[in-house]
Protein backbone atom coordinates (compact mmCIF):
# COMPACT_ATOMS: atom_id res chain seq x y z
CA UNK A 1 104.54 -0.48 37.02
CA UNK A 2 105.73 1.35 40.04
CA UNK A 3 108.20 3.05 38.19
CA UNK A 4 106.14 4.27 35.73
CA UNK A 5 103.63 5.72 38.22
CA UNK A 6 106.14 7.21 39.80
CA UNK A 7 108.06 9.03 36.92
CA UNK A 8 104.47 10.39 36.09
CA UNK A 9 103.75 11.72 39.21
CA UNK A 10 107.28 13.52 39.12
CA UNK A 11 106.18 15.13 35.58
CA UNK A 12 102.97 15.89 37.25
CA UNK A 13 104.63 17.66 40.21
CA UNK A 14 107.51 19.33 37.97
CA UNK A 15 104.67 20.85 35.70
CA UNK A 16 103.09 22.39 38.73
CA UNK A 17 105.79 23.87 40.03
CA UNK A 18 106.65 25.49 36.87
CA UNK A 19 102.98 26.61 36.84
CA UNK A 20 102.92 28.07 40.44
CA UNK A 21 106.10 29.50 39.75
CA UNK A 22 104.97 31.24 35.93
CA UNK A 23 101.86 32.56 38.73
CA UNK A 24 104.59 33.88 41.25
CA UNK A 25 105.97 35.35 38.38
CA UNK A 26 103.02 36.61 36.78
CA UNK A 27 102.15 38.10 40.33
CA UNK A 28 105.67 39.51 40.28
CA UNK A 29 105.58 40.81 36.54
CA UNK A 30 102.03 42.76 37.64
CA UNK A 31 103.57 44.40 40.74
CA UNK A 32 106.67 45.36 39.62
CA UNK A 33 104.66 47.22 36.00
CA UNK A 34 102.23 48.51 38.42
CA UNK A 35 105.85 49.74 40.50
CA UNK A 36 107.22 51.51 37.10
CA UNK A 37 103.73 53.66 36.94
CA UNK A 38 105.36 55.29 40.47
CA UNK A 39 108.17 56.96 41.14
CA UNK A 40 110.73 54.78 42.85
CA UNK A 41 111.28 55.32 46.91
CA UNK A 42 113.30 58.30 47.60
CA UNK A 43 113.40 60.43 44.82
CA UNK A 44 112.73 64.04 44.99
CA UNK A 45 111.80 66.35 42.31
CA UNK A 46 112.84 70.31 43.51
CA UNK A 47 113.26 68.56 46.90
CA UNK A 48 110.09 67.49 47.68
CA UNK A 49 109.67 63.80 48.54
CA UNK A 50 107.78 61.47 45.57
CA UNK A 51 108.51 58.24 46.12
CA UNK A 52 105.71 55.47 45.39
CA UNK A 53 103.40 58.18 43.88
CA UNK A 54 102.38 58.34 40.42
CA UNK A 55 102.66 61.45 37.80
CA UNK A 56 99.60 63.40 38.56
CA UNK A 57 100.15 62.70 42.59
CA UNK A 58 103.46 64.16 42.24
CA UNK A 59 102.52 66.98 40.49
CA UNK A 60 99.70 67.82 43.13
CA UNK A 61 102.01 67.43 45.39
CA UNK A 62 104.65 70.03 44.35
CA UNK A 63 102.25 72.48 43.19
CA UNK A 64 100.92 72.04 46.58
CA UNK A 65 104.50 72.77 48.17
CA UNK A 66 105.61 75.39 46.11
CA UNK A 67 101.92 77.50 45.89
CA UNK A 68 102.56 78.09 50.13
CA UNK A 69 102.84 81.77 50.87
CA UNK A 70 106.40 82.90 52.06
CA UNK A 71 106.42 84.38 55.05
CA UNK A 72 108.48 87.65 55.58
CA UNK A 73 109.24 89.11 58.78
CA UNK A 74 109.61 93.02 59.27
CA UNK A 75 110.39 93.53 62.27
CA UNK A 76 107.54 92.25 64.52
CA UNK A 77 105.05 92.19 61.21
CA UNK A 78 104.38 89.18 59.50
CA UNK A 79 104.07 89.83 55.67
CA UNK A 80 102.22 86.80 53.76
CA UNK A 81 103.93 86.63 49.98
CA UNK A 82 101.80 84.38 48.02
CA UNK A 83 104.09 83.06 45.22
CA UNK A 84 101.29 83.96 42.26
CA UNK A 85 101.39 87.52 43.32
CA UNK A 86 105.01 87.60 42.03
CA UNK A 87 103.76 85.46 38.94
CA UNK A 88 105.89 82.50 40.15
CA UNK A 89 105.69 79.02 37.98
CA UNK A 90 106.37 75.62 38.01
CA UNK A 91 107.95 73.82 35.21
CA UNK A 92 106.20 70.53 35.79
CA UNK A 93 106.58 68.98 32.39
CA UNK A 94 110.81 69.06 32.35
CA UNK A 95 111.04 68.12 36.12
CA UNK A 96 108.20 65.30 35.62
CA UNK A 97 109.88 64.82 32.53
CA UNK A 98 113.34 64.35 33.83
CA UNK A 99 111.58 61.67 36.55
CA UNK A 100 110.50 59.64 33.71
CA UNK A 101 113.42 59.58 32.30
CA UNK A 102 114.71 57.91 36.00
CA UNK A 103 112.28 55.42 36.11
CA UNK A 104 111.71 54.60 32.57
CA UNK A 105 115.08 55.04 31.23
CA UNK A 106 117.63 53.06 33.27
CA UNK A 107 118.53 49.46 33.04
CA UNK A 108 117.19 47.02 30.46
CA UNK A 109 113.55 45.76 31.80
CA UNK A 110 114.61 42.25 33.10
CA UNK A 111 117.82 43.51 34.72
CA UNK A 112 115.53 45.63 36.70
CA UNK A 113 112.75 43.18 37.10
CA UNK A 114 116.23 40.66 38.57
CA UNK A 115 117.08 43.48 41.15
CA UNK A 116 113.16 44.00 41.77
CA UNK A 117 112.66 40.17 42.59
CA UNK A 118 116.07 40.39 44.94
CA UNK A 119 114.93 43.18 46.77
CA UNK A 120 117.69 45.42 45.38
CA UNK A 121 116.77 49.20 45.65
CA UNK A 122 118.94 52.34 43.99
CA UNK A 123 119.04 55.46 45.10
CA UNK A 124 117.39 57.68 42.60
CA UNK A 125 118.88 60.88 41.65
CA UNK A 126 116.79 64.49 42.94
CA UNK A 127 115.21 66.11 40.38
CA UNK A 128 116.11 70.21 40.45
CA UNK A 129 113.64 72.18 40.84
CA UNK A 130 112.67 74.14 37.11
CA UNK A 131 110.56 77.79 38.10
CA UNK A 132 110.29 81.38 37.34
CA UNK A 133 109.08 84.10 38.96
CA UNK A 134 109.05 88.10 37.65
CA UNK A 135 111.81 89.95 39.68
CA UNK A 136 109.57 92.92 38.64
CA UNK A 137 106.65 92.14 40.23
CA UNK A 138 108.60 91.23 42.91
CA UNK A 139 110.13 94.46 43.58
CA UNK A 140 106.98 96.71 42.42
CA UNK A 141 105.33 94.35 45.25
CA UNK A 142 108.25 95.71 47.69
CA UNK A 143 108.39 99.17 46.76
CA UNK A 144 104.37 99.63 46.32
CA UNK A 145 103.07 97.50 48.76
CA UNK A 146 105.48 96.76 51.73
CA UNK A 147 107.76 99.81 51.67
CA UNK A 148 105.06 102.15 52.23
CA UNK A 149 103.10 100.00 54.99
CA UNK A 150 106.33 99.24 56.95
CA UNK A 151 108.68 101.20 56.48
CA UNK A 152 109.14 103.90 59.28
CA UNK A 153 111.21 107.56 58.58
CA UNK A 154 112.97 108.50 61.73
CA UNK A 155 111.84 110.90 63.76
CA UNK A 156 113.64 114.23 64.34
CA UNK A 157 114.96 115.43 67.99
CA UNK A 158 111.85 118.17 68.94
CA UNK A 159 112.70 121.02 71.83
CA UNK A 160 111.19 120.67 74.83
CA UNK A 161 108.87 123.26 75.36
CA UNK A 162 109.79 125.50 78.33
CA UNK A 163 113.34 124.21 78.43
CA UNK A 164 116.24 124.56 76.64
CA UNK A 165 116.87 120.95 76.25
CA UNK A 166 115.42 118.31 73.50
CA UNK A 167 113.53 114.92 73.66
CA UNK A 168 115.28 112.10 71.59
CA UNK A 169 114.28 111.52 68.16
CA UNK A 170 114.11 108.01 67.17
CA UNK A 171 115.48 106.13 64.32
CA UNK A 172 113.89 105.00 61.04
CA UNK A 173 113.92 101.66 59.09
CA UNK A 174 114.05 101.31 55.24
CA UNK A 175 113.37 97.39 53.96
CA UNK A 176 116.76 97.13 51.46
CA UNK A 177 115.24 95.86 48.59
CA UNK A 178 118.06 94.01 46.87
CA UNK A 179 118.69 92.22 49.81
CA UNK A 180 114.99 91.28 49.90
CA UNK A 181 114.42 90.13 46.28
CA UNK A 182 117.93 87.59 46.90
CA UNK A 183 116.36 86.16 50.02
CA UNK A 184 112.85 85.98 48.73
CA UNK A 185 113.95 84.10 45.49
CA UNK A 186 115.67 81.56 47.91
CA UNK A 187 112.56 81.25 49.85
CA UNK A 188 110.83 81.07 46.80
CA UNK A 189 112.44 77.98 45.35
CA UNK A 190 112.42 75.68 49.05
CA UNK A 191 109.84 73.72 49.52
CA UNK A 192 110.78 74.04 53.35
CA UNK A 193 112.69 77.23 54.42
CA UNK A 194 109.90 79.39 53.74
CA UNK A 195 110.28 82.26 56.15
CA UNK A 196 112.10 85.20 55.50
CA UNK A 197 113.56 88.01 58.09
CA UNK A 198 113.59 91.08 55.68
CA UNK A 199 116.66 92.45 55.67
CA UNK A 200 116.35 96.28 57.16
CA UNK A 201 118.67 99.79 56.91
CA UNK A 202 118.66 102.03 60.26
CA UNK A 203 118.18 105.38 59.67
CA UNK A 204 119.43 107.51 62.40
CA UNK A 205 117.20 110.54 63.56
CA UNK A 206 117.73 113.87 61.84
CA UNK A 207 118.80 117.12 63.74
CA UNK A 208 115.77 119.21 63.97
CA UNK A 209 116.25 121.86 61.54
CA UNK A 210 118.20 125.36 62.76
CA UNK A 211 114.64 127.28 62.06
CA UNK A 212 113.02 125.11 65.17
CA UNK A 213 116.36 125.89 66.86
CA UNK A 214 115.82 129.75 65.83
CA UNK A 215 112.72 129.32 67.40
CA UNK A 216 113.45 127.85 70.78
CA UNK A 217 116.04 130.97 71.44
CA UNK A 218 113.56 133.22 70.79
CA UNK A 219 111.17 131.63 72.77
CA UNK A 220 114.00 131.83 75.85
CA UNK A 221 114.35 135.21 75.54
CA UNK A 222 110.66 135.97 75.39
CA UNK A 223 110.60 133.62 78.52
CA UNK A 224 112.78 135.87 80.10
CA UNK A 225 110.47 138.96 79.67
CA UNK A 226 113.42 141.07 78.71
CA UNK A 227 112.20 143.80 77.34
CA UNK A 228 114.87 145.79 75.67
CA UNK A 229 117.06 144.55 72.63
CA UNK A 230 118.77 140.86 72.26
CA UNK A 231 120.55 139.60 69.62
CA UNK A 232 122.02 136.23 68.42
CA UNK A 233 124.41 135.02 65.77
CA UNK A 234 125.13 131.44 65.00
CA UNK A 235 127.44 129.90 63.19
CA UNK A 236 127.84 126.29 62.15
CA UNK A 237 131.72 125.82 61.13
CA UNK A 238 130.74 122.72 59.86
CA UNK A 239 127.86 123.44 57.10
CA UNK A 240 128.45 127.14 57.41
CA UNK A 241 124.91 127.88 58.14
CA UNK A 242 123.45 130.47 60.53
CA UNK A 243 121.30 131.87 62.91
CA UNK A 244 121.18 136.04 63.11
CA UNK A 245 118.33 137.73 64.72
CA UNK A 246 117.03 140.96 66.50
CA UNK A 247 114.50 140.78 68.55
CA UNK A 248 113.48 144.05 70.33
CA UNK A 249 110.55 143.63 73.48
CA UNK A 250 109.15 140.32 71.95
CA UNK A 251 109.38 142.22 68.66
CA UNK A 252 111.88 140.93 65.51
CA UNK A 253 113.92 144.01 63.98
CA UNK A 254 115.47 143.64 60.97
CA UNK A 255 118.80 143.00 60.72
CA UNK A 256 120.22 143.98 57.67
CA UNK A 257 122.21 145.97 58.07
CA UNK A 258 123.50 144.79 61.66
CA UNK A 259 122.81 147.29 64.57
CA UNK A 260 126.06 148.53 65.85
CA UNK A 261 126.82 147.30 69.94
CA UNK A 262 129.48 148.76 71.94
CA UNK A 263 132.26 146.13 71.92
CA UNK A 264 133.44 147.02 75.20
CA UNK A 265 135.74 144.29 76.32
CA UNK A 266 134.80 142.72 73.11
CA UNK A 267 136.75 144.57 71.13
CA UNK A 268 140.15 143.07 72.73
CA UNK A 269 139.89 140.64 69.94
CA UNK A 270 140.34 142.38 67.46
CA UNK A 271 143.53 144.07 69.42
CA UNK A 272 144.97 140.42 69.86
CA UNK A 273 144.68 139.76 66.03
CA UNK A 274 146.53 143.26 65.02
CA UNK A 275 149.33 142.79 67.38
CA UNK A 276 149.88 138.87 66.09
CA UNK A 277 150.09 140.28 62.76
CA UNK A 278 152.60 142.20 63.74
CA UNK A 279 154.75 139.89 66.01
CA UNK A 280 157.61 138.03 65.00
CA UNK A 281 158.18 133.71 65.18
CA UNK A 282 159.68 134.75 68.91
CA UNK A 283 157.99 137.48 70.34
CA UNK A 284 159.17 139.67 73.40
CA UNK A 285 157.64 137.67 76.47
CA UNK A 286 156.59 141.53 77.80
CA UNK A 287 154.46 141.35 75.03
CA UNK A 288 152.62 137.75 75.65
CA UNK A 289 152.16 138.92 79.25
CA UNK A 290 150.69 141.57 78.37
CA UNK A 291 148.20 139.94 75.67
CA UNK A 292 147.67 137.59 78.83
CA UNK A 293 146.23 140.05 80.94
CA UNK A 294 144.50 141.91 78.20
CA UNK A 295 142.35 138.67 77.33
CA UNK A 296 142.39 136.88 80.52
CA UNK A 297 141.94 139.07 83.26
CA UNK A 298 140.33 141.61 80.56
CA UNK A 299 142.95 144.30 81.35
CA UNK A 300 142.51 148.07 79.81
CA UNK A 301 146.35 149.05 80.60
CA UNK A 302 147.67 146.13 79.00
CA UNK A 303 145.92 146.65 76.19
CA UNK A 304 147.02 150.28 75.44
CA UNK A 305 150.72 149.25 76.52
CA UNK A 306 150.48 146.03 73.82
CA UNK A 307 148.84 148.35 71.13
CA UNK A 308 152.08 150.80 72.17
CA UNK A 309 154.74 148.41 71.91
CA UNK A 310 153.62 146.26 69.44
CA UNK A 311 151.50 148.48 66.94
CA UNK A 312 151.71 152.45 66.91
CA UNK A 313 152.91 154.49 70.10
CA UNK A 314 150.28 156.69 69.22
CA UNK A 315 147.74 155.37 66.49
CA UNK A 316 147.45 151.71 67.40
CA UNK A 317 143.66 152.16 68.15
CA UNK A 318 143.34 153.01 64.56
CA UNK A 319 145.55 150.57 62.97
CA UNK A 320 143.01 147.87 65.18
CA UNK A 321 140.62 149.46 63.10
CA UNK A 322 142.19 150.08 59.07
CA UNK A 323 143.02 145.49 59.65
CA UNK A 324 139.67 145.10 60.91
CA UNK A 325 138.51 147.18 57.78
CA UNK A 326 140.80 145.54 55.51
CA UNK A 327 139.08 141.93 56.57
CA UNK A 328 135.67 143.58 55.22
CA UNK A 329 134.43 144.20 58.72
CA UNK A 330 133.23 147.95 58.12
CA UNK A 331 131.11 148.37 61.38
CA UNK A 332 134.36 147.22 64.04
CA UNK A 333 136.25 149.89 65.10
CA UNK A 334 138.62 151.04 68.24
CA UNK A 335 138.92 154.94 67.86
CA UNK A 336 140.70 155.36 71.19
CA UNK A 337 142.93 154.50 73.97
CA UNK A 338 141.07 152.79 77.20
CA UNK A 339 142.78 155.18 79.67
CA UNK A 340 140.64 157.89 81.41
CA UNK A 341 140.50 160.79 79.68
CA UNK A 342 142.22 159.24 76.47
CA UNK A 343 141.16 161.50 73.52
CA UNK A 344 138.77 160.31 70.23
CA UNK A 345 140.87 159.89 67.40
CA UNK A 346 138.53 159.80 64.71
CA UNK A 347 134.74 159.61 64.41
CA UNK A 348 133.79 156.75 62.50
CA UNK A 349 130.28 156.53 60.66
CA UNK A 350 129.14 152.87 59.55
CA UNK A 351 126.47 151.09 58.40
CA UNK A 352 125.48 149.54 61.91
CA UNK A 353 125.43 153.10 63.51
CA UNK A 354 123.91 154.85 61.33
CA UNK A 355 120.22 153.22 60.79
CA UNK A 356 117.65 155.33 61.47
CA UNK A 357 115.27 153.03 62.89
CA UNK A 358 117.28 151.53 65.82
CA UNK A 359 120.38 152.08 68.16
CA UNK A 360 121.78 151.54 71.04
CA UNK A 361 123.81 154.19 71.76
CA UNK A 362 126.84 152.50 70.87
CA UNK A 363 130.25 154.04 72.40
CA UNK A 364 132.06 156.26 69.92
CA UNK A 365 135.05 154.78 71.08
CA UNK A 366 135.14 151.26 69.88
CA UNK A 367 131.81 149.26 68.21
CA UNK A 368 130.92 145.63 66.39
CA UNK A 369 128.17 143.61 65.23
CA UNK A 370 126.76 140.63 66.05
CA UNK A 371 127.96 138.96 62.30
CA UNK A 372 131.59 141.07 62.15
CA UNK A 373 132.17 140.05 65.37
CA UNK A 374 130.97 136.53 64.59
CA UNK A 375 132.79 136.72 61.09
CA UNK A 376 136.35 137.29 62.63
CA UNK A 377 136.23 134.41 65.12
CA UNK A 378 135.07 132.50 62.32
CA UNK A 379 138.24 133.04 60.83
CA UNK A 380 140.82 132.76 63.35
CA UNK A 381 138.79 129.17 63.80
CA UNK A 382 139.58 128.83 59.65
CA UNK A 383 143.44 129.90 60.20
CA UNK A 384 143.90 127.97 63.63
CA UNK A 385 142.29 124.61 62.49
CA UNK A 386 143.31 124.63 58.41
CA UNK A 387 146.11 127.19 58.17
CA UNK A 388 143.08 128.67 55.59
CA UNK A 389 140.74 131.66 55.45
CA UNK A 390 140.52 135.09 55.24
CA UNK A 391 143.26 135.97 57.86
CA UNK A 392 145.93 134.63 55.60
CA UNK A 393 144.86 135.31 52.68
CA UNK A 394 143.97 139.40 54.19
CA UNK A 395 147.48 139.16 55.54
CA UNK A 396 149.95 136.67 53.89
CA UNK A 397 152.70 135.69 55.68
CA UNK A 398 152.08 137.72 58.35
CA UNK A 399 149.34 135.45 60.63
CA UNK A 400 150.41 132.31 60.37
CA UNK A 401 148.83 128.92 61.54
CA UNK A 402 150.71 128.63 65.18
CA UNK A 403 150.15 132.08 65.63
CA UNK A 404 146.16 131.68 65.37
CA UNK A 405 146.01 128.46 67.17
CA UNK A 406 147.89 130.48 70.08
CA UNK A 407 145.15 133.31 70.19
CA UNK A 408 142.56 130.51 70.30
CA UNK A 409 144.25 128.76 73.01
CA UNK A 410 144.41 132.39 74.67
CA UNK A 411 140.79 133.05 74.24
CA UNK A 412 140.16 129.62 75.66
CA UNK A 413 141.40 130.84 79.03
CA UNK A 414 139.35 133.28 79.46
CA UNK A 415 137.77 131.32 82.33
CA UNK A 416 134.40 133.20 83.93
CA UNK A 417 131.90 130.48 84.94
CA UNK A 418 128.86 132.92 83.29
CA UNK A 419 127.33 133.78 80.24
CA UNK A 420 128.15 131.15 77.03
CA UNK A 421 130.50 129.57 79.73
CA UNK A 422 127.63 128.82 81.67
CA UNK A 423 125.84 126.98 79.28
CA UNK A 424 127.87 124.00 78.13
CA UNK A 425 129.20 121.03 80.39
CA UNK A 426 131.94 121.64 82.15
CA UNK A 427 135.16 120.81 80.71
CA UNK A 428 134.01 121.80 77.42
CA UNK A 429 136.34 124.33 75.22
CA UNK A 430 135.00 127.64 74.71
CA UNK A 431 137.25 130.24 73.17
CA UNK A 432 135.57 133.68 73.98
CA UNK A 433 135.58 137.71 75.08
CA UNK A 434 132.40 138.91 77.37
CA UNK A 435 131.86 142.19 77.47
CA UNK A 436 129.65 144.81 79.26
CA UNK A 437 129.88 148.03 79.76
CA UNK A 438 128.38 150.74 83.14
CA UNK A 439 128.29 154.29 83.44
CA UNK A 440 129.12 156.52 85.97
CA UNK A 441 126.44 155.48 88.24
CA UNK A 442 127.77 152.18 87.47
CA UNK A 443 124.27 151.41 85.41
CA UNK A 444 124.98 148.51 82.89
CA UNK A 445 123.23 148.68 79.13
CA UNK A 446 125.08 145.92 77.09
CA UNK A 447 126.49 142.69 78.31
CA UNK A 448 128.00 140.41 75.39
CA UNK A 449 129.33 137.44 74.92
CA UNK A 450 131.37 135.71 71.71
CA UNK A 451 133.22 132.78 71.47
CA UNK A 452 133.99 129.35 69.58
CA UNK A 453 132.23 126.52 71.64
CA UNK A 454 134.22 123.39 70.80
CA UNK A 455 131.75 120.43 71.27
CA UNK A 456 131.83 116.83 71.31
CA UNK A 457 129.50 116.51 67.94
CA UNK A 458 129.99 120.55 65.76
CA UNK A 459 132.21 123.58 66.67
CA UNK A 460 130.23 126.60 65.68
CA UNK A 461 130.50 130.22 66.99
CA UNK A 462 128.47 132.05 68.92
CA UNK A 463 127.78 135.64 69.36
CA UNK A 464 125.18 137.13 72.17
CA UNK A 465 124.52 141.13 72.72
CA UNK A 466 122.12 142.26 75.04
CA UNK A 467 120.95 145.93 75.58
CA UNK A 468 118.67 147.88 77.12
CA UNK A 469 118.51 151.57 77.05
CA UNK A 470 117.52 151.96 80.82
CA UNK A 471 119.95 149.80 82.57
CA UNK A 472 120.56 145.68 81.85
CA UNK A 473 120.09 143.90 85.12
CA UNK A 474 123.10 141.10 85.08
CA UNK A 475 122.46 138.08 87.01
CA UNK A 476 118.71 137.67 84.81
CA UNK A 477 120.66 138.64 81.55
CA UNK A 478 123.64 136.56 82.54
CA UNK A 479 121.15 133.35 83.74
CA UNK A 480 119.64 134.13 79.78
CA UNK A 481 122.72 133.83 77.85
CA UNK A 482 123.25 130.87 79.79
CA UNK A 483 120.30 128.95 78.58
CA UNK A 484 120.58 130.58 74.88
CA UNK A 485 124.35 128.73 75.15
CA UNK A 486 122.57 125.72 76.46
CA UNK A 487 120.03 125.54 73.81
CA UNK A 488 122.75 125.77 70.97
CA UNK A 489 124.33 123.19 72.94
CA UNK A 490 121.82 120.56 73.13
CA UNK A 491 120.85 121.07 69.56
CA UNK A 492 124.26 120.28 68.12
CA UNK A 493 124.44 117.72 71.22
CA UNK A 494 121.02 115.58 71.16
CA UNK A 495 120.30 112.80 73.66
CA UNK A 496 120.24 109.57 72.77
CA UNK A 497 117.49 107.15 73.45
């Protein structure tokens, strides 16, 4: 009887366990189906975390995410992009899709369900993320709406007024908008790194423009109160443009054509370029003292003697003139010796001394303009630095190269601490002739200057004439040229910030 009893209460006992355990596993069953409604722990769909939520949670979730504005930096600005703006979408069916396909779509049910019940997790894959957005919009939104808010043109150098110097312009910024739309689209598509530092161009301040620079030497010489007749030429030997007024007791004179100056001194330019046309490759070393003291020490002698030995005992003053003439420069002339007393060769009649309207009582014996005298330094510049321009091509195998670059090196020693001199720093190269010229009584009218200025940022040439028919008082003159040099200076020479 025992035995029976006992082999019943077994069966009793074996049939509950199997029914607690079909509960256990009924309990199981229900929490790993509700388990395959989520996504499993750890997987990310366009990098954003959506483990243990369901389909509609997840899609919240990343619309959420990816609907944040970027932010974009310009500078100190903060630019909020919202992602519609540039019509950017979420593909939420594929990369939902693709999630399914994770969860649903792996092992058989009860191999999972095993792995479930031992607590064995895998690591799902990430979903990548699946968007669009319209590059267009993009950059219209760039160009239309952030370029014209942010971006900054730089500012050009302006003269200081009552000075000859100029205040610092300052630079610009441009956003570069291929560099923007690559960075933005990256920004775009992280649900994280959100923030993007625009990429920028520098601009760098333009040089004001030669009509403000026109202006600030006439306002110098109006400054001065000079009230007889100035006149500048400029030259840029980089862009080849220039500056070429008259301006006659705060009034402008026409300058076409260009009023004839007594060259005085000046004209010792022109002498040097005859006689190098005429010189051998090894000249008599007489003949280089001489052009020495000519140019140097501005010497009248030596410059007959040179024009004696080298050019025409007699005629040299007119061979100075028939080169000058044959390098188009119809209003430069010599038509006499230096020496007291020295007779007037010819009478010459151009167009700068023969307007009607203005003079300056120009010396019969040897004349130039502001723009000849201008034009011929522009060309032994030319020939000195490029072997090029009009002196070799006027006179072909006769200046060379060396020969120029030797009359420029000459000119440069024509040391005298005033006038264009005066107005650059020292130590810079200036290649020029003064000039000015007294009577009897020792009265100055004209005092000149014209030389190549050799600075750190443009060479350009500069030519100065000032005259007055009464007499030209030199240290206030001289002090003027000085800050008309300094001017030109500063423009091609702007401070920095």
């Amino acid at each position: 009887m025992r035995s029976r009893r006992s082999g019943s209460m077994l069966r009793w006992v074996f049939v509950g366990l199997v029914i607690v355990s079909m509960i256990l596993l009924a309990i199981e069953l229900i929490a790993f189906s509700r388990m395959q409604t989520r996504f499993p722990t750890g997987m990310e769909i366009g990098g954003v975390p959506v483990g243990n939520l369901d389909r509609q949670e997840a899609a919240e979730r990343l619309r959420y995410v990816y609907s944040l504005p970027v932010e974009l930096n310009y500078n100190d600005a903060v630019i909020h992009l919202s992602p519609s703006v540039i019509d950017f979408n979420l593909d939420l069916e594929s990369m939902l899709a693709a999630a399914d396909l994770q969860r649903a779509g792996g092992a058989e049910f009860w191999t999972e369900f095993w792995d479930f019940m031992w607590g064995r997790e895998t690591t799902p894959e990430a979903v990548p993320l699946a968007a669009s957005y319209s590059e267009t919009l993009l950059r219209s939104y760039l160009q239309s709406e952030v370029a014209p808010r942010y971006d900054r043109p730089a500012t050009a150098a302006q003269p200081i007024v009552g000075t000859t110097n100029f205040q610092p312009g300052s630079e610009g910024t441009t956003i570069d908008i291929n560099g923007a739309v690559f960075q933005i689209e990256n920004a775009l598509r992280s649900p994280t790194q959100r923030s993007v530092d625009l990429p920028i161009e520098r601009t760098n301040p333009e040089r004001p423009s030669l009509p403000n620079l026109e202006t600030l030497l006439k306002q110098t010489i109006e400054i001065s109160e000079f009230d007889g007749l100035a006149g500048v030429y400029l030259y840029d030997l980089e862009t080849a443009q220039e500056v070429h007024f008259l301006i006659r007791d705060g009034q402008e004179i026409a300058v076409q054509p260009d009023v004839a100056f007594t060259a005085a001194s000046m004209i010792k330019i022109p002498i040097m370029v005859s006689v190098y046309r005429r010189l051998d490759e090894n000249p008599n070393q007489e003949v280089l003292r001489l052009l020495s003291e000519m140019i140097i020490q501005s010497g009248n002698d030596p410059s007959d003697w040179v024009m004696e030995q080298v050019i025409d005992p007699t005629l040299g003053p007119l061979a100075v003139t028939e080169d000058m003439q044959a390098l188009g420069l119809e209003s430069t002339f010599l038509a006499g010796h230096f020496y007291a007393g020295a007779p007037l060769l010819v009478r010459y009649e151009t167009p700068g001394n023969t307007r009607e309207d203005l003079t300056t009582d120009p010396d019969t014996y040897n004349q130039t303009t502001l723009t000849e005298m201008g034009s011929l330094l522009v060309d032994l510049y030319r020939c000195a630095d490029t072997g090029g321009g009009t002196l070799t091509a006027v006179f072909p195998g006769e200046i060379t190269q060396a020969e120029c670059q030797d009359m420029v090196n000459l000119l440069t020693q024509n040391k005298i601490g005033v006038l264009i001199e005066a107005g650059v720093p020292e130590g810079t190269r200036v290649a020029h002739k003064h000039g000015w010229v007294s009577d009897n009584a020792g009265v100055i009218r004209t005092i000149a200057d014209a030389g190549i200025v050799f600075s750190p940022s443009r060479d350009y040439v500069l030519v100065i004439f000032f005259n007055h028919p009464v007499q030209t008082i030199f240290d206030p003159v001289s002090e003027t040229i000085a800050s008309l040099s300094a001017a030109v200076y500063n423009y091609y020479n702007l401070p920095s910030e």
